[in-house]
PDB file of N, CA and C in Angstrom:
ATOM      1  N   UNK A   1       0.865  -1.171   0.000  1.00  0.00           N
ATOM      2  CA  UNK A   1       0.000   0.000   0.000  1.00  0.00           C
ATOM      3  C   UNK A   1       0.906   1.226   0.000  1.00  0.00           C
ATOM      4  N   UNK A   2       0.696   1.773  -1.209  1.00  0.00           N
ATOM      5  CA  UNK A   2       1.499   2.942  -1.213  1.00  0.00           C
ATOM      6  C   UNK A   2       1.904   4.265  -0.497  1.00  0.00           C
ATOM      7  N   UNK A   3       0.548   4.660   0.317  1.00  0.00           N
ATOM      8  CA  UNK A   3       0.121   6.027   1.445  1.00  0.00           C
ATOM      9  C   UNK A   3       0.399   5.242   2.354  1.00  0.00           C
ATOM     10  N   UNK A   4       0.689   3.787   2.761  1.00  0.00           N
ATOM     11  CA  UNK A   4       1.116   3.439   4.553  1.00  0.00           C
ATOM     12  C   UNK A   4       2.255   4.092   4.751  1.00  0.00           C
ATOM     13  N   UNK A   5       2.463   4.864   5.964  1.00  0.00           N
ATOM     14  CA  UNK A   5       3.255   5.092   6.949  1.00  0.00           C
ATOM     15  C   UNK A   5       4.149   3.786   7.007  1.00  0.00           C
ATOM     16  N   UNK A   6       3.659   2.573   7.428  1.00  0.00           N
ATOM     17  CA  UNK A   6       4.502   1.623   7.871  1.00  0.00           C
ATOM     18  C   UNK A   6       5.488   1.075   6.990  1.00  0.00           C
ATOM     19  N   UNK A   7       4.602   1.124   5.424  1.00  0.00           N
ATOM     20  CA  UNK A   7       5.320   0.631   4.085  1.00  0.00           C
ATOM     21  C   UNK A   7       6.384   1.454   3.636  1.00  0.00           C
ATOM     22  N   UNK A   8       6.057   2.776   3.886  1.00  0.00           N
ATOM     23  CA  UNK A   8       7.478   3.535   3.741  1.00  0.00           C
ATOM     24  C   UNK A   8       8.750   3.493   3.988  1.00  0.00           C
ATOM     25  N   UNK A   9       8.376   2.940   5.847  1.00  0.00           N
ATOM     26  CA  UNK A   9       9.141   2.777   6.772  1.00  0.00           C
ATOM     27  C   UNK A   9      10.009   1.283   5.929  1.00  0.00           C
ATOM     28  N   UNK A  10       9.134   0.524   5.909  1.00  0.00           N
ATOM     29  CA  UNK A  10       9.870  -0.927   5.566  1.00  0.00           C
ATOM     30  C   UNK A  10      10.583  -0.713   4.038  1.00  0.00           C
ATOM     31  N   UNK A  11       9.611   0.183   2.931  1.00  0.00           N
ATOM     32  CA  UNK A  11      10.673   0.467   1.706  1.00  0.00           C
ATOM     33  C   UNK A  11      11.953   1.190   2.434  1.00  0.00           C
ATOM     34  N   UNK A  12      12.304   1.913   3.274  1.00  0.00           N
ATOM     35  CA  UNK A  12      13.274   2.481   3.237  1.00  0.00           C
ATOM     36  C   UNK A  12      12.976   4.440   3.224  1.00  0.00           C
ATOM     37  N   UNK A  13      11.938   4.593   2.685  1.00  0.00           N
ATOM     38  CA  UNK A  13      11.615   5.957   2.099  1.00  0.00           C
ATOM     39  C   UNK A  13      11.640   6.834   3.293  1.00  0.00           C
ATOM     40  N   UNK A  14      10.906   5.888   4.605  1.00  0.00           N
ATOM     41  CA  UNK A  14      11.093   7.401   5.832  1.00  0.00           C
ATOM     42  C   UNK A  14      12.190   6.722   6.796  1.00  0.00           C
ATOM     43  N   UNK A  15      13.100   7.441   7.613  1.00  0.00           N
ATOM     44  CA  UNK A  15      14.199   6.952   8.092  1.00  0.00           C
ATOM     45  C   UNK A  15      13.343   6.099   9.413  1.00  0.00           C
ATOM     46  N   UNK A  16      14.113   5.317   9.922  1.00  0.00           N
ATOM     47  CA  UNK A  16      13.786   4.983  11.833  1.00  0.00           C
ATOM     48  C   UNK A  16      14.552   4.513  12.321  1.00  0.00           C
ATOM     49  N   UNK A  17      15.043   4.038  13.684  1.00  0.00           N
ATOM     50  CA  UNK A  17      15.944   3.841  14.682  1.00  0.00           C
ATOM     51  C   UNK A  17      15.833   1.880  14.646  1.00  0.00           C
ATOM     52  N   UNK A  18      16.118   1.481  13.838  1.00  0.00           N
ATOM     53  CA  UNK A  18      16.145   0.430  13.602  1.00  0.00           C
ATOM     54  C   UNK A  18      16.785  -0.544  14.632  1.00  0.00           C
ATOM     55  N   UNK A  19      15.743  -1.486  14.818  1.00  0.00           N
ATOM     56  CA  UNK A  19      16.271  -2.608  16.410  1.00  0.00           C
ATOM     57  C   UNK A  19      16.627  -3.986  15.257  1.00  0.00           C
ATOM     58  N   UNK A  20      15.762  -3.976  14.719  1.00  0.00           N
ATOM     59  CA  UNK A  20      16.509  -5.749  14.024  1.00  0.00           C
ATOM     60  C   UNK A  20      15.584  -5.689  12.122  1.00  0.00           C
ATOM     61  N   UNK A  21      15.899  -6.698  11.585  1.00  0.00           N
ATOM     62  CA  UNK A  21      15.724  -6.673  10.277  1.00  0.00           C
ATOM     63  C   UNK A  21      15.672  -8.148   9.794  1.00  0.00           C
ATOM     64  N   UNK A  22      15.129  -8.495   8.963  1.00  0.00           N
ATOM     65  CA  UNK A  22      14.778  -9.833   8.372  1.00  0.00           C
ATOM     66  C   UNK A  22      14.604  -9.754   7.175  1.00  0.00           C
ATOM     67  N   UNK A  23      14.246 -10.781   6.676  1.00  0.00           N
ATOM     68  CA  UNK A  23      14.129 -10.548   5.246  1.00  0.00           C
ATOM     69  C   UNK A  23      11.789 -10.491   5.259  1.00  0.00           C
ATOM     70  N   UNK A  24      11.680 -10.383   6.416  1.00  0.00           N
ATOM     71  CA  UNK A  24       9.884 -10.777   6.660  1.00  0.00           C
ATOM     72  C   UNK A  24       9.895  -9.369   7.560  1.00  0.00           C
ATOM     73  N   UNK A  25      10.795  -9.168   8.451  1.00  0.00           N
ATOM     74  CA  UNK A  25       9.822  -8.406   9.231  1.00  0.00           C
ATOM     75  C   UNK A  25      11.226  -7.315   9.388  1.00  0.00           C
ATOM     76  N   UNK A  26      10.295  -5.607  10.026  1.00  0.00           N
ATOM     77  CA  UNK A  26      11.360  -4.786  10.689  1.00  0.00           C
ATOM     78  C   UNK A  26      11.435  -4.105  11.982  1.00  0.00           C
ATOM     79  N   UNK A  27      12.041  -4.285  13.035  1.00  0.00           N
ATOM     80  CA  UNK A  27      11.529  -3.985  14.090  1.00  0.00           C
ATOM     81  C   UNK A  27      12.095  -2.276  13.990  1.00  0.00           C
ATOM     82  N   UNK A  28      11.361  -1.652  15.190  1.00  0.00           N
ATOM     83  CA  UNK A  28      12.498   0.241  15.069  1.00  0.00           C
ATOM     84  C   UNK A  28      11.686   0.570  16.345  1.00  0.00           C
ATOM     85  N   UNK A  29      12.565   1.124  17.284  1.00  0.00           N
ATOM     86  CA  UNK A  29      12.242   2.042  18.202  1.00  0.00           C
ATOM     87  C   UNK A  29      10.771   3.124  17.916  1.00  0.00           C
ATOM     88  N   UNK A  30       9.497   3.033  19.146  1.00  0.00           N
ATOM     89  CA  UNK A  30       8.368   3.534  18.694  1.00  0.00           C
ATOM     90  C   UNK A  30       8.900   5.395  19.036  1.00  0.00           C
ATOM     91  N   UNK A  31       8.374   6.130  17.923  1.00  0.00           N
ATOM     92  CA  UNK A  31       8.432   7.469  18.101  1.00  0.00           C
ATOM     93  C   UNK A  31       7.765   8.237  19.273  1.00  0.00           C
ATOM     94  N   UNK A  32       6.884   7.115  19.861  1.00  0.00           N
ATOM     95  CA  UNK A  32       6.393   8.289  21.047  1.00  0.00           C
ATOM     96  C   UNK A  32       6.041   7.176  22.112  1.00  0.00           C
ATOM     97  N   UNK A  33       7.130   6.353  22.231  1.00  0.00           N
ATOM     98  CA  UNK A  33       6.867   5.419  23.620  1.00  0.00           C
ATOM     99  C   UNK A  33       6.431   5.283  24.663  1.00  0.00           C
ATOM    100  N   UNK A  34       5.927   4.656  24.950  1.00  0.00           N
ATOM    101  CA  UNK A  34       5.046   4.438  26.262  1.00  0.00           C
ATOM    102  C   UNK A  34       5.774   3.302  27.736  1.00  0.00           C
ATOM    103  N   UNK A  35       6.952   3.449  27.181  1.00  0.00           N
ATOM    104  CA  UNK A  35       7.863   2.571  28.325  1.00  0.00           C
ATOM    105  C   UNK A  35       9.380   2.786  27.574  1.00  0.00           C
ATOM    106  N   UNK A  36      10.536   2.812  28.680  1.00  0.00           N
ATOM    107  CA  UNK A  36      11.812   2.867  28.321  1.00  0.00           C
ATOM    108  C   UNK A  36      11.924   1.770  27.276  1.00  0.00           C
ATOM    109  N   UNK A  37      11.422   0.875  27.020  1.00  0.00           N
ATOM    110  CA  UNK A  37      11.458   0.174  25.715  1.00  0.00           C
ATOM    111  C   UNK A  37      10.686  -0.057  24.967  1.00  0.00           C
ATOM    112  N   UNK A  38      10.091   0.916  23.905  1.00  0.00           N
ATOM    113  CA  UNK A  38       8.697   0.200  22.976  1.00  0.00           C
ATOM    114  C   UNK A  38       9.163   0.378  21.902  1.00  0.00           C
ATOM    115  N   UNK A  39       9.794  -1.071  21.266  1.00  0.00           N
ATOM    116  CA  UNK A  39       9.532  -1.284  19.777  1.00  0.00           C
ATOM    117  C   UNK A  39       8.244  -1.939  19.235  1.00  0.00           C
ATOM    118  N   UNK A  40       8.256  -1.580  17.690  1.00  0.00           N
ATOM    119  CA  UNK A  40       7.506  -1.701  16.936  1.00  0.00           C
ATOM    120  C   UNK A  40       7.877  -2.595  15.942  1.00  0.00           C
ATOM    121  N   UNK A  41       6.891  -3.285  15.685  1.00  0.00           N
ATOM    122  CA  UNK A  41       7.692  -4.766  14.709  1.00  0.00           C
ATOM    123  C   UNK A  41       6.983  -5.015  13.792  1.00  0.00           C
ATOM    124  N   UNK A  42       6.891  -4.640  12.530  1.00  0.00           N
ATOM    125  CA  UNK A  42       5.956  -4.960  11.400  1.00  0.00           C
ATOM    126  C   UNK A  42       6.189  -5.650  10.433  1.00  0.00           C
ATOM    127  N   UNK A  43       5.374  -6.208   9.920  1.00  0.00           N
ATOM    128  CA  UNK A  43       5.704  -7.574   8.428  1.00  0.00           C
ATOM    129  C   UNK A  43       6.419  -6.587   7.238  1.00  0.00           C
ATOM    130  N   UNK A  44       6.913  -6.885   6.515  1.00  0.00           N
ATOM    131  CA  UNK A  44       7.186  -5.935   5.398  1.00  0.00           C
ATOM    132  C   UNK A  44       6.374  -5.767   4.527  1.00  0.00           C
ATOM    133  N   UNK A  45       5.427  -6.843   4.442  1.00  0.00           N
ATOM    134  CA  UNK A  45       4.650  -7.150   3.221  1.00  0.00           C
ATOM    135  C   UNK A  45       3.047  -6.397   3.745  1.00  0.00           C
ATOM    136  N   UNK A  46       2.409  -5.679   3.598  1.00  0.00           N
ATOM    137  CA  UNK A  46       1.479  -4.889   3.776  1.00  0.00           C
ATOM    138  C   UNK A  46       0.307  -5.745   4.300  1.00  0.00           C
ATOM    139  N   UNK A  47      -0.555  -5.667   5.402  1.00  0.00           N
ATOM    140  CA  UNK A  47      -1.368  -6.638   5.978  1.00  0.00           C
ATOM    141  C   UNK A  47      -2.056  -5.720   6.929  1.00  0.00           C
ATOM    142  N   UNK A  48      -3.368  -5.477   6.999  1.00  0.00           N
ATOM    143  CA  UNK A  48      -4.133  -4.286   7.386  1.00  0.00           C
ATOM    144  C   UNK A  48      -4.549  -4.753   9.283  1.00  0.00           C
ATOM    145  N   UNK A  49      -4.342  -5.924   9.168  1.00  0.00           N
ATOM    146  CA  UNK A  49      -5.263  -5.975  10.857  1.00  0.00           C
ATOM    147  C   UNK A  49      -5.018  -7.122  10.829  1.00  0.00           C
ATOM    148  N   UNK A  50      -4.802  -7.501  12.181  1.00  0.00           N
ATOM    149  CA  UNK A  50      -4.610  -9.310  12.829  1.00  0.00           C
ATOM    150  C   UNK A  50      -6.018  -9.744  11.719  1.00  0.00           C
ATOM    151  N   UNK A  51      -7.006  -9.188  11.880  1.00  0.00           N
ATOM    152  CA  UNK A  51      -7.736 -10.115  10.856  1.00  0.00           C
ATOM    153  C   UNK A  51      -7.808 -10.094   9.813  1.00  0.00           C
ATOM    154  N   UNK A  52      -6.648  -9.699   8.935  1.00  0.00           N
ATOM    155  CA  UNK A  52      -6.624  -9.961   7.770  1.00  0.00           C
ATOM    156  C   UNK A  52      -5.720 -10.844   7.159  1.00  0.00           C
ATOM    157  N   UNK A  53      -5.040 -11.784   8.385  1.00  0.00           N
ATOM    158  CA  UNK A  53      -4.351 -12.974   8.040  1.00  0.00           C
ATOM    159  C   UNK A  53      -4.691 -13.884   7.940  1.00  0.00           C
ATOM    160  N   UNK A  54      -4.062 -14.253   6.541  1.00  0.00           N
ATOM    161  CA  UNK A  54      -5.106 -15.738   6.121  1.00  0.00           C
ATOM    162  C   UNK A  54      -4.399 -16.930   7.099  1.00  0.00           C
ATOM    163  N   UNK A  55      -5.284 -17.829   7.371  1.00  0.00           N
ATOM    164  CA  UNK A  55      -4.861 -18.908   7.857  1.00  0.00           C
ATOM    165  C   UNK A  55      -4.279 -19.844   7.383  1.00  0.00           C
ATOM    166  N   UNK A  56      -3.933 -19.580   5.928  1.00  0.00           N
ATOM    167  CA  UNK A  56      -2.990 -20.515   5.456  1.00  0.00           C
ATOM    168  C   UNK A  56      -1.746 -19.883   5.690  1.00  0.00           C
ATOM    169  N   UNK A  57      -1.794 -18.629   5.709  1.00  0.00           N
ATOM    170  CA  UNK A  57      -0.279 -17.593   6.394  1.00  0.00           C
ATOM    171  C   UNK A  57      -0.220 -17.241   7.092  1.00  0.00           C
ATOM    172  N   UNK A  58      -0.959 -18.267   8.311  1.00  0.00           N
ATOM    173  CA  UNK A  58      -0.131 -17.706   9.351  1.00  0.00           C
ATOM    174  C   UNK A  58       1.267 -17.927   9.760  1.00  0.00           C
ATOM    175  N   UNK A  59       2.308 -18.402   9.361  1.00  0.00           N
ATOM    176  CA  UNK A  59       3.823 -18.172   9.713  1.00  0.00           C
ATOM    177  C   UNK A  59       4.081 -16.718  10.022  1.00  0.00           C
ATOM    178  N   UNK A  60       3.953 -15.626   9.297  1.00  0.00           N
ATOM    179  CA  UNK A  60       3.917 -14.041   9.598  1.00  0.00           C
ATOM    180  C   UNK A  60       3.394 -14.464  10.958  1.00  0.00           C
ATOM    181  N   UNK A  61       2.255 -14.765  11.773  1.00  0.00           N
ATOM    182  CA  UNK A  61       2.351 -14.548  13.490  1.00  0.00           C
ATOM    183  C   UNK A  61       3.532 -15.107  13.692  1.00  0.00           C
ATOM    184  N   UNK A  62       4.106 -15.953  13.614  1.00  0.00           N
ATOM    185  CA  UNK A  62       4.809 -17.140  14.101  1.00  0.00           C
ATOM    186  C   UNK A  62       6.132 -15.991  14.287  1.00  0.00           C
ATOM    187  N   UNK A  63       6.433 -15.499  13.021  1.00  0.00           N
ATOM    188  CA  UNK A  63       8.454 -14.859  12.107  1.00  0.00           C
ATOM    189  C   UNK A  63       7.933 -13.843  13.434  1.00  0.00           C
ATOM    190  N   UNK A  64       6.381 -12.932  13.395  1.00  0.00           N
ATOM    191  CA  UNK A  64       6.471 -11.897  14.288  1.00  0.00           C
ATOM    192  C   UNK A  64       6.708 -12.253  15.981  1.00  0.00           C
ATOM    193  N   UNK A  65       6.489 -13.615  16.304  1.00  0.00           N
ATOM    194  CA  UNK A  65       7.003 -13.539  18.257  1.00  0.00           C
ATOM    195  C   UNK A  65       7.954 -14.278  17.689  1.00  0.00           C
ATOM    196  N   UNK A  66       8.580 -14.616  16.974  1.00  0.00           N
ATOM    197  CA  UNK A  66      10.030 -15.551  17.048  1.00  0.00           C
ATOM    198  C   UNK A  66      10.638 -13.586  17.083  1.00  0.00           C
ATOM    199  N   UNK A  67      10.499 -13.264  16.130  1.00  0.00           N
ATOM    200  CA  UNK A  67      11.242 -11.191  16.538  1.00  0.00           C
ATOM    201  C   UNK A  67      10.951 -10.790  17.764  1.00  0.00           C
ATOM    202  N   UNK A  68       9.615 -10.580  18.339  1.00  0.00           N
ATOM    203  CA  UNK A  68       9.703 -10.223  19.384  1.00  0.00           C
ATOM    204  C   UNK A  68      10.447 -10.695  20.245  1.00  0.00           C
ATOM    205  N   UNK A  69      11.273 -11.712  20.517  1.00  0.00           N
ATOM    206  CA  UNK A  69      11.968 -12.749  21.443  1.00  0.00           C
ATOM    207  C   UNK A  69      13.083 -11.821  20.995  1.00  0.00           C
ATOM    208  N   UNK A  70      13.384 -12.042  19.795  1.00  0.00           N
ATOM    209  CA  UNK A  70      14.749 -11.142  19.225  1.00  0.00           C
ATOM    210  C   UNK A  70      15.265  -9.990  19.886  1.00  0.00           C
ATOM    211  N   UNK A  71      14.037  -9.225  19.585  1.00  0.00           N
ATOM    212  CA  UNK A  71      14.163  -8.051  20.326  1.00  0.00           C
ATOM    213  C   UNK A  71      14.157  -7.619  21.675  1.00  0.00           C
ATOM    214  N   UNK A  72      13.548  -8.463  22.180  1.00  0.00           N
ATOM    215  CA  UNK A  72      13.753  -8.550  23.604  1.00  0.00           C
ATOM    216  C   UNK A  72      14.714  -8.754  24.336  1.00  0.00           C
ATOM    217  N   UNK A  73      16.064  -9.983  23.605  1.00  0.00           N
ATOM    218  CA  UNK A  73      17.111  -9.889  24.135  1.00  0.00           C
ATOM    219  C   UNK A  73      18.107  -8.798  23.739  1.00  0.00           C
ATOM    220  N   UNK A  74      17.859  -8.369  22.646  1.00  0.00           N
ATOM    221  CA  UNK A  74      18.493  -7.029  21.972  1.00  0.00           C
ATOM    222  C   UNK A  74      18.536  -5.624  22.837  1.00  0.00           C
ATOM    223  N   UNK A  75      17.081  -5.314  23.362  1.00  0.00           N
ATOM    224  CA  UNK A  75      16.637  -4.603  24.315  1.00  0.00           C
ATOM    225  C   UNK A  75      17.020  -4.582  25.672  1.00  0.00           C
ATOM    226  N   UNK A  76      17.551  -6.047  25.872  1.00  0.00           N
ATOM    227  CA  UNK A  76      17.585  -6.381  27.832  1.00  0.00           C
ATOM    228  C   UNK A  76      16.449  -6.624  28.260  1.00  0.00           C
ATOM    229  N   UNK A  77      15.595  -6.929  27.690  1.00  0.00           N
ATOM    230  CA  UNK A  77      14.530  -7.198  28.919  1.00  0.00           C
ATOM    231  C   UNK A  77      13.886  -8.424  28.701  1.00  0.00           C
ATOM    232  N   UNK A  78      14.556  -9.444  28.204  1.00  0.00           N
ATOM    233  CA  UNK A  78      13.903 -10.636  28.174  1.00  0.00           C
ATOM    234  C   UNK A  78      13.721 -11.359  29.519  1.00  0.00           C
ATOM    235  N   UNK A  79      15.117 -11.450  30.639  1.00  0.00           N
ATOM    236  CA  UNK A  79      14.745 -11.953  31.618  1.00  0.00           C
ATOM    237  C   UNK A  79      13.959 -11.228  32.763  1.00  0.00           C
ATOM    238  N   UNK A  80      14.005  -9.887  32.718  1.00  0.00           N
ATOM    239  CA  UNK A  80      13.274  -8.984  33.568  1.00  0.00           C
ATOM    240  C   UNK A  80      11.987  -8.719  33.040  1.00  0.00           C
ATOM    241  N   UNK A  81      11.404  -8.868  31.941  1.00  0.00           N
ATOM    242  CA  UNK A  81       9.811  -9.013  31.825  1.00  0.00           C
ATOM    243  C   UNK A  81       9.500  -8.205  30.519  1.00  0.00           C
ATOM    244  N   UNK A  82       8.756  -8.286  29.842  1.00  0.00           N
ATOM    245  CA  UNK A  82       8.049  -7.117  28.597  1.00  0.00           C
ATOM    246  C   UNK A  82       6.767  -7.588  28.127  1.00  0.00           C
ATOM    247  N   UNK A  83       5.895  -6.866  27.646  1.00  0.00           N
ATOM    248  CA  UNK A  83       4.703  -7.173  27.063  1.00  0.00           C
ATOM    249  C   UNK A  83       4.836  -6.964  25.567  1.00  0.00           C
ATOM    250  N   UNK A  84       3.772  -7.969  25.261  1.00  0.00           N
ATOM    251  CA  UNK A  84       4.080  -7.639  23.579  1.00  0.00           C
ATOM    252  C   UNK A  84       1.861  -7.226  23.202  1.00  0.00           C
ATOM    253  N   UNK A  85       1.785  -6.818  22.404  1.00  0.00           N
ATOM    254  CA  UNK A  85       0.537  -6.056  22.605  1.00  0.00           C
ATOM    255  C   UNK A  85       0.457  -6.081  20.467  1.00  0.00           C
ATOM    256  N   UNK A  86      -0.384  -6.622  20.283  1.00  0.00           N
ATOM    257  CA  UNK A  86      -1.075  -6.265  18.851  1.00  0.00           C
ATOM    258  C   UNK A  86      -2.242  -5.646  19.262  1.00  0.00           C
ATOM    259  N   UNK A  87      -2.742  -4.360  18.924  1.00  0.00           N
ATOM    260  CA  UNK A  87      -3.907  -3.542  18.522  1.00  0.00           C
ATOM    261  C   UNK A  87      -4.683  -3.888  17.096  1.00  0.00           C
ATOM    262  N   UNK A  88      -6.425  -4.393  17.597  1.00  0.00           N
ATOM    263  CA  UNK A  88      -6.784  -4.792  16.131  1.00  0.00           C
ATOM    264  C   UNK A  88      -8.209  -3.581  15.974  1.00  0.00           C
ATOM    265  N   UNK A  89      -7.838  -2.837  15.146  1.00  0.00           N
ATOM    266  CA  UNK A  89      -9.021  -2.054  14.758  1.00  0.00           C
ATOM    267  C   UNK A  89      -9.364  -1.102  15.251  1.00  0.00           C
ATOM    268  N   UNK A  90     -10.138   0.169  15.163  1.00  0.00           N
ATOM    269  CA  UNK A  90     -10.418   1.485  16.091  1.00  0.00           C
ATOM    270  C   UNK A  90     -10.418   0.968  17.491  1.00  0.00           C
ATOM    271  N   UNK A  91     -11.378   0.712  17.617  1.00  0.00           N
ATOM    272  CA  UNK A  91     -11.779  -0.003  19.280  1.00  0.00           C
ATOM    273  C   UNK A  91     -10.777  -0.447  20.125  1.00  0.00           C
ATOM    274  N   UNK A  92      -9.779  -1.392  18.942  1.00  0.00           N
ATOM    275  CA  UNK A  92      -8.963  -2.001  20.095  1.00  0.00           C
ATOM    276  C   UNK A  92      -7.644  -0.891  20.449  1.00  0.00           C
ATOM    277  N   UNK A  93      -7.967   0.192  20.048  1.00  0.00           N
ATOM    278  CA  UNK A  93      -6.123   0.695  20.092  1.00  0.00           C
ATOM    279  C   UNK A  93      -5.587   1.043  18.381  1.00  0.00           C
ATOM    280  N   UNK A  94      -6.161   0.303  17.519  1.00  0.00           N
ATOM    281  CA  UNK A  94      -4.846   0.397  16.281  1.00  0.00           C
ATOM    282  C   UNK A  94      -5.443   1.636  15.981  1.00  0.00           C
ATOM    283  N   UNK A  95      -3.949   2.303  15.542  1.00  0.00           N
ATOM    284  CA  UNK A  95      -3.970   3.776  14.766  1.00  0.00           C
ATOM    285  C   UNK A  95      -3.255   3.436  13.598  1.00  0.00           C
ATOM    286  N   UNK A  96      -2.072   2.757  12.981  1.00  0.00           N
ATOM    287  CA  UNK A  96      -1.758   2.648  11.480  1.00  0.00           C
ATOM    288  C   UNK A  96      -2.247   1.296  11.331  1.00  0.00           C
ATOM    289  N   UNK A  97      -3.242   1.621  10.043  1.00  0.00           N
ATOM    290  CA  UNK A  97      -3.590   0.090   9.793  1.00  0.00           C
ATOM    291  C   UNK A  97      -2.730   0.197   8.535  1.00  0.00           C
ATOM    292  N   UNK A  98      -1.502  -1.197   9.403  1.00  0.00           N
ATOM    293  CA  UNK A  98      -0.393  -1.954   9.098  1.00  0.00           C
ATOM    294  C   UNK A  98       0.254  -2.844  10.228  1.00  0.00           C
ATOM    295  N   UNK A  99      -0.524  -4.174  10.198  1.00  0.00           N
ATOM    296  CA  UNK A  99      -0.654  -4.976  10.775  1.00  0.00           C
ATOM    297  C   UNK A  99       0.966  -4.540  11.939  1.00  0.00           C
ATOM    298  N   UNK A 100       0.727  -4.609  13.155  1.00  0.00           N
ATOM    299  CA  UNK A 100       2.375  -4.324  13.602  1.00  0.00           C
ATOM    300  C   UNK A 100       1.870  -4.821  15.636  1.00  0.00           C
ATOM    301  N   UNK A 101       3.371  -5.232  16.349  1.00  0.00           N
ATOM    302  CA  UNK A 101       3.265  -6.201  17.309  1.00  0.00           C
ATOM    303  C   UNK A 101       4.138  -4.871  18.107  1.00  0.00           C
ATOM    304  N   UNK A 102       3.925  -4.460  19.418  1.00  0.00           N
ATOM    305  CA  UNK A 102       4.368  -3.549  20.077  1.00  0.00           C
ATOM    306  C   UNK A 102       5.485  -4.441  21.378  1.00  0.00           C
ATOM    307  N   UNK A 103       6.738  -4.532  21.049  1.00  0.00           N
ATOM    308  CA  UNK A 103       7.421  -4.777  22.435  1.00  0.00           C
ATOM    309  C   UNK A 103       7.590  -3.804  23.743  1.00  0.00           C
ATOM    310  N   UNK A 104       7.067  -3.601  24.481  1.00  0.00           N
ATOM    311  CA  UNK A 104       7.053  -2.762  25.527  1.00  0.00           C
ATOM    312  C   UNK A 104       8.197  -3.592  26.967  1.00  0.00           C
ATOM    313  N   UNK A 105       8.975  -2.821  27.469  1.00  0.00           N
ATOM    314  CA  UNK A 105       9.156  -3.201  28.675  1.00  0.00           C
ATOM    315  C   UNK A 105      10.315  -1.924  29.705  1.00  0.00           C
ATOM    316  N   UNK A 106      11.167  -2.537  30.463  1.00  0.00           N
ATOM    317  CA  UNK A 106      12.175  -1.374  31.005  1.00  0.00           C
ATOM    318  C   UNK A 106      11.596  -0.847  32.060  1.00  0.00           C
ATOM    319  N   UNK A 107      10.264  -1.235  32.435  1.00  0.00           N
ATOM    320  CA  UNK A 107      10.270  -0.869  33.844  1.00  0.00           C
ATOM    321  C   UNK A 107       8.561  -1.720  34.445  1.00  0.00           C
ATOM    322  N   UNK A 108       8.018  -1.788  35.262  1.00  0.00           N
ATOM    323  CA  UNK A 108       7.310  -2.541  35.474  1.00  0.00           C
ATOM    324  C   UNK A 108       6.091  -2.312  35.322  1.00  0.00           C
ATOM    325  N   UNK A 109       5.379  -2.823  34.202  1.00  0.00           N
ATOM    326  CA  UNK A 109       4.124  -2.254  33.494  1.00  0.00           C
ATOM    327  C   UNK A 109       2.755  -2.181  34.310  1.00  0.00           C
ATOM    328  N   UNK A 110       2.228  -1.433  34.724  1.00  0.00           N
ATOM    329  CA  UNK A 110       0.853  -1.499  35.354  1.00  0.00           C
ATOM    330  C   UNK A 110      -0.055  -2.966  34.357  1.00  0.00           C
ATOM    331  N   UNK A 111      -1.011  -3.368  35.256  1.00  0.00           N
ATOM    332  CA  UNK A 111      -1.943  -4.413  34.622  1.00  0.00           C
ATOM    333  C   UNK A 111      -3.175  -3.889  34.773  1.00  0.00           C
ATOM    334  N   UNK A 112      -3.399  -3.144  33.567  1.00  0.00           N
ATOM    335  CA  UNK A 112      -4.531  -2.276  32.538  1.00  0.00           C
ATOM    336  C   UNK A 112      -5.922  -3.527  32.442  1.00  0.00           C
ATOM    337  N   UNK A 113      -5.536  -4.860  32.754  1.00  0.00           N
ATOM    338  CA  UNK A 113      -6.567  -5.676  31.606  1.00  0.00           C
ATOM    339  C   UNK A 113      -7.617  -6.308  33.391  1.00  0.00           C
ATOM    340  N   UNK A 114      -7.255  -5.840  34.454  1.00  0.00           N
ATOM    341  CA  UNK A 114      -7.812  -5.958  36.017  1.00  0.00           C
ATOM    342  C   UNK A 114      -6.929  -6.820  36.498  1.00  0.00           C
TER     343      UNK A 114
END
């Protein structure tokens, strides 16, 4: 999709603080974080919302928490704790629809869900 924000990011066209890279997915430091560590980890290949993955593809979930793990030890906070958080749709949270997995951690996250 040509107007995504995220697709830009993954062509190369807008710069970012890049945490890891694949030939599937790109992780980059989030621009307006919500914890000493929130990356952002998106497929390269354009995919609008957790529900728009077909179930014959799902490997993309799979490449995306095998990264999040990545990044987590990249980050430091694999043995001290992090949340990983997909937003699906207005309601739930998502603001770029471009399917993407949020690593959060670096300090000890309140529990939002009761």
């Amino acid at each position: 999709m040509s107007d995504c924000i995220f697709c830009k990011i993954a062509r190369g066209e807008i710069p970012c603080a890049k945490v890891y890279e694949d030939d599937k997915v790109l992780a980059f430091d989030d621009i307006h974080p919500m914890a000493p560590v929130h990356v952002v980890i998106i497929p390269k290949n354009h995919i609008s919302t957790l529900m728009d993955v077909a179930a014959d593809k799902d490997d993309i979930i799979n490449h995306l928490t095998a990264a999040a793990q990545k990044v987590a030890k990249i980050k430091g906070v694999d043995a001290s704790g992090f949340r990983v958080a997909i937003n699906c749709n207005a309601e739930g949270g998502q603001v770029v629809f471009h399917l993407h997995v949020h690593v959060l951690g670096g300090r000890k996250l309140q529990d939002e869900l009761g």
